[in-house]
Every structure is written in C-alpha cells, then in structure tokens.
Protein backbone atom coordinates (compact mmCIF):
# COMPACT_ATOMS: atom_id res chain seq x y z
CA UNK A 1 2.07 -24.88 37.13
CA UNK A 2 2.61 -26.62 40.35
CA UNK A 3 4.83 -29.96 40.33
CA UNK A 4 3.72 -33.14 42.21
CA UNK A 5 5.11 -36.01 43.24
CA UNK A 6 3.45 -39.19 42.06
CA UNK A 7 5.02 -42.42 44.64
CA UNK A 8 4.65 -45.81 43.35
CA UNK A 9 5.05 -47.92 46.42
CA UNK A 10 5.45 -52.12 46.27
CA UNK A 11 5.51 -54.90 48.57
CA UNK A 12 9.34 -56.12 49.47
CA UNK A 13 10.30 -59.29 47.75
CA UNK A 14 11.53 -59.90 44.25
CA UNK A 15 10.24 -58.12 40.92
CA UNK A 16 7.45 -60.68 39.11
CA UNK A 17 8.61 -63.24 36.57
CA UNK A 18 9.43 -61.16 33.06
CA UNK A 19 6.56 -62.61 31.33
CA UNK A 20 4.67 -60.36 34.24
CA UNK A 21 6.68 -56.98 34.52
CA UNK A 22 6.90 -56.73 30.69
CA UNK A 23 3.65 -55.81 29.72
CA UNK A 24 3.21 -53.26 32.94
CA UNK A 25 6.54 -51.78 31.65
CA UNK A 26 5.10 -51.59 28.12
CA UNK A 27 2.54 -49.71 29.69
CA UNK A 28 4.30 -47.58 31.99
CA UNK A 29 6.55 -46.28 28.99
CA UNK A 30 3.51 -45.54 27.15
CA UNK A 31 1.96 -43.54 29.67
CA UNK A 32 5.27 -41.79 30.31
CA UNK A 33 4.89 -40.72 26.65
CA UNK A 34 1.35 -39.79 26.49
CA UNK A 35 2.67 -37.29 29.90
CA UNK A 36 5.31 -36.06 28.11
CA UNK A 37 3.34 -34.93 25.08
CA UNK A 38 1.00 -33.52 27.54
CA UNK A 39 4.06 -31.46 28.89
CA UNK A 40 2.89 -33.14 32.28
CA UNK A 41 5.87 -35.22 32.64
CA UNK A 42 9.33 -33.92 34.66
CA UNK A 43 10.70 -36.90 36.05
CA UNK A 44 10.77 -40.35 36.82
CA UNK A 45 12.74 -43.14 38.17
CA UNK A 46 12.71 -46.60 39.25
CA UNK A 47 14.97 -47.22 43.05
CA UNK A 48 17.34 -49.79 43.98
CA UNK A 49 15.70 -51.78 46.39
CA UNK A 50 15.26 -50.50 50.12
CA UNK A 51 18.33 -52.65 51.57
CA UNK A 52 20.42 -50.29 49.11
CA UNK A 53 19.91 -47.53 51.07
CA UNK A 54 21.83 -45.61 53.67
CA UNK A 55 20.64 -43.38 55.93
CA UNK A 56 22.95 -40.42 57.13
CA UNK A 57 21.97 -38.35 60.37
CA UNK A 58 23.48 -35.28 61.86
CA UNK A 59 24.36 -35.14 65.17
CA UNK A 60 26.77 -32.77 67.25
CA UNK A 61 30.14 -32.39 64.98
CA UNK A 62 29.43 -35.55 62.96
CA UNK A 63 27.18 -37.58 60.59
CA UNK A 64 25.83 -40.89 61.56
CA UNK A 65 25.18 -43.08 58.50
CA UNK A 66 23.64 -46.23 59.19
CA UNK A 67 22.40 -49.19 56.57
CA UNK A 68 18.98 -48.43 55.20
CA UNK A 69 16.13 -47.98 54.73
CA UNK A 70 14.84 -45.39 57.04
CA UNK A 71 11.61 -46.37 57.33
CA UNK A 72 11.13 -50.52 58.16
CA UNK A 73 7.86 -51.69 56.67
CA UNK A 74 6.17 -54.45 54.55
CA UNK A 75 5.76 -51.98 51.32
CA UNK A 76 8.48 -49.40 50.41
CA UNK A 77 9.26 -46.36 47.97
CA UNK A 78 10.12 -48.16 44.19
CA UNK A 79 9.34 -45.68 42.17
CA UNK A 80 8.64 -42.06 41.67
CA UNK A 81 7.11 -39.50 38.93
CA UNK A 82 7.26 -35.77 39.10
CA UNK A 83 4.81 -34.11 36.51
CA UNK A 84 3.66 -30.77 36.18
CA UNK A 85 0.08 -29.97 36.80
CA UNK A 86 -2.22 -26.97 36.56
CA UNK A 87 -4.22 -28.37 39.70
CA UNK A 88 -4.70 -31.12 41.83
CA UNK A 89 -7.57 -32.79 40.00
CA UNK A 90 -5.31 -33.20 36.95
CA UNK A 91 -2.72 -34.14 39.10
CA UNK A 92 -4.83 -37.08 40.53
CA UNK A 93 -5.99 -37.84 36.59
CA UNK A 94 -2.27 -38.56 35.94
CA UNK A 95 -1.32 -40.60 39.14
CA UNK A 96 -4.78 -42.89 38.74
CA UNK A 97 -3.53 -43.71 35.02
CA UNK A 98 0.17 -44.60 36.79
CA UNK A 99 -2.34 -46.50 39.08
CA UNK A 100 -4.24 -48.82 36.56
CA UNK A 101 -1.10 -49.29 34.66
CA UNK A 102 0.91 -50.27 38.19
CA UNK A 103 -2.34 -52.18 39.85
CA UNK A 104 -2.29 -53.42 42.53
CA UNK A 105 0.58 -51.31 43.64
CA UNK A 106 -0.49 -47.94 45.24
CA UNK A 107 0.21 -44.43 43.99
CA UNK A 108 0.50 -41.29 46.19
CA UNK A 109 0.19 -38.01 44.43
CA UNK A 110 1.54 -35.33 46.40
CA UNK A 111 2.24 -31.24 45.76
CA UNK A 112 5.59 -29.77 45.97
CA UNK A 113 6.05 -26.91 49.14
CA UNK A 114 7.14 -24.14 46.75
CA UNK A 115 5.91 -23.44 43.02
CA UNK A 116 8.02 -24.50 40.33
CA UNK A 117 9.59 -22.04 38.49
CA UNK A 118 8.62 -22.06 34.97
C-alpha cells in the first residue's frame, strides 16, 4: 500500500480558547482511532509553531542555519498525518474526514515518491 501525507495547515496566531480546541481534539483522537483500526493510520503529529523553526542550508564547506520558518506566509504547516492507503481515492476519504473534523482549516493529501515497504 502506498503511504500519503495528509497536511493540516492553520492560519498564524494563537490556538482557539479551550472551550473551542477541545471538542475538535475529541474528534481528531477519534478519527485517529477509527484509522488505526482501519490499519490506515502511520503517523501523526502536531508542530511547534513556525517561529520554532530553523532552517539549515548548505553552502560551499559550511551550513547556514538561519531562524525559521522557511516559507513566510499567512497559513503554515501545524500538523501532519501519514496513513497507508490502497489508492488515492481512499486516501482522499481519510484526509476529507481529517477535513470536517479540522474545518475550516485545509488538508492536503499527498503520495509518498517511493512505495512503502510493507
């Protein structure tokens, strides 16, 4: 089965109120179970946010690293699943549950290069 990469990405700012995220993360765990039954699930993680990051470059003899994040923009990488799919329509099934669950945020569902060994 191939592996994909579902991306949650979210608008920069602070993480809604508890009373808000609760509920979504309620839901997110519960999808992350119904996936793992499903043997679809891999992976998943939630990131630091972008002013965490460091960004390292090679160049000549040495590395560069520089403050993060890479990529300067009004939405950024938060989140990310990796699940195990026989084809893309499944694939897509999975990331638009991780989409209702995570609305309004959006999810891009994206194939590993190689095949995953399994």
């Amino acid at each position: 089965m191939r592996q994909y990469l579902l991306s949650i990405y979210q608008p920069d700012g602070p993480p809604p109120e508890p009373e808000v995220l609760e509920p979504i993360m309620r839901d997110l765990d519960a999808l992350n179970q119904e996936m793992k039954a499903a043997g679809a699930w891999v992976f998943g993680a939630g990131l630091h946010p972008p002013s965490t990051a460091t960004v390292l470059q090679a160049k000549d003899d040495d590395v560069l690293t520089t403050d993060g994040p890479f990529a300067e923009g009004k939405e950024h990488l938060g989140g990310f699943t990796i699940i195990k799919a026989p084809d893309l329509g499944v694939a897509l099934e999975w990331g638009g549950k991780l989409a209702r669950v995570l609305s309004p945020l959006r999810i891009e569902v994206r194939p590993f290069y190689e095949e995953a060994a399994d």
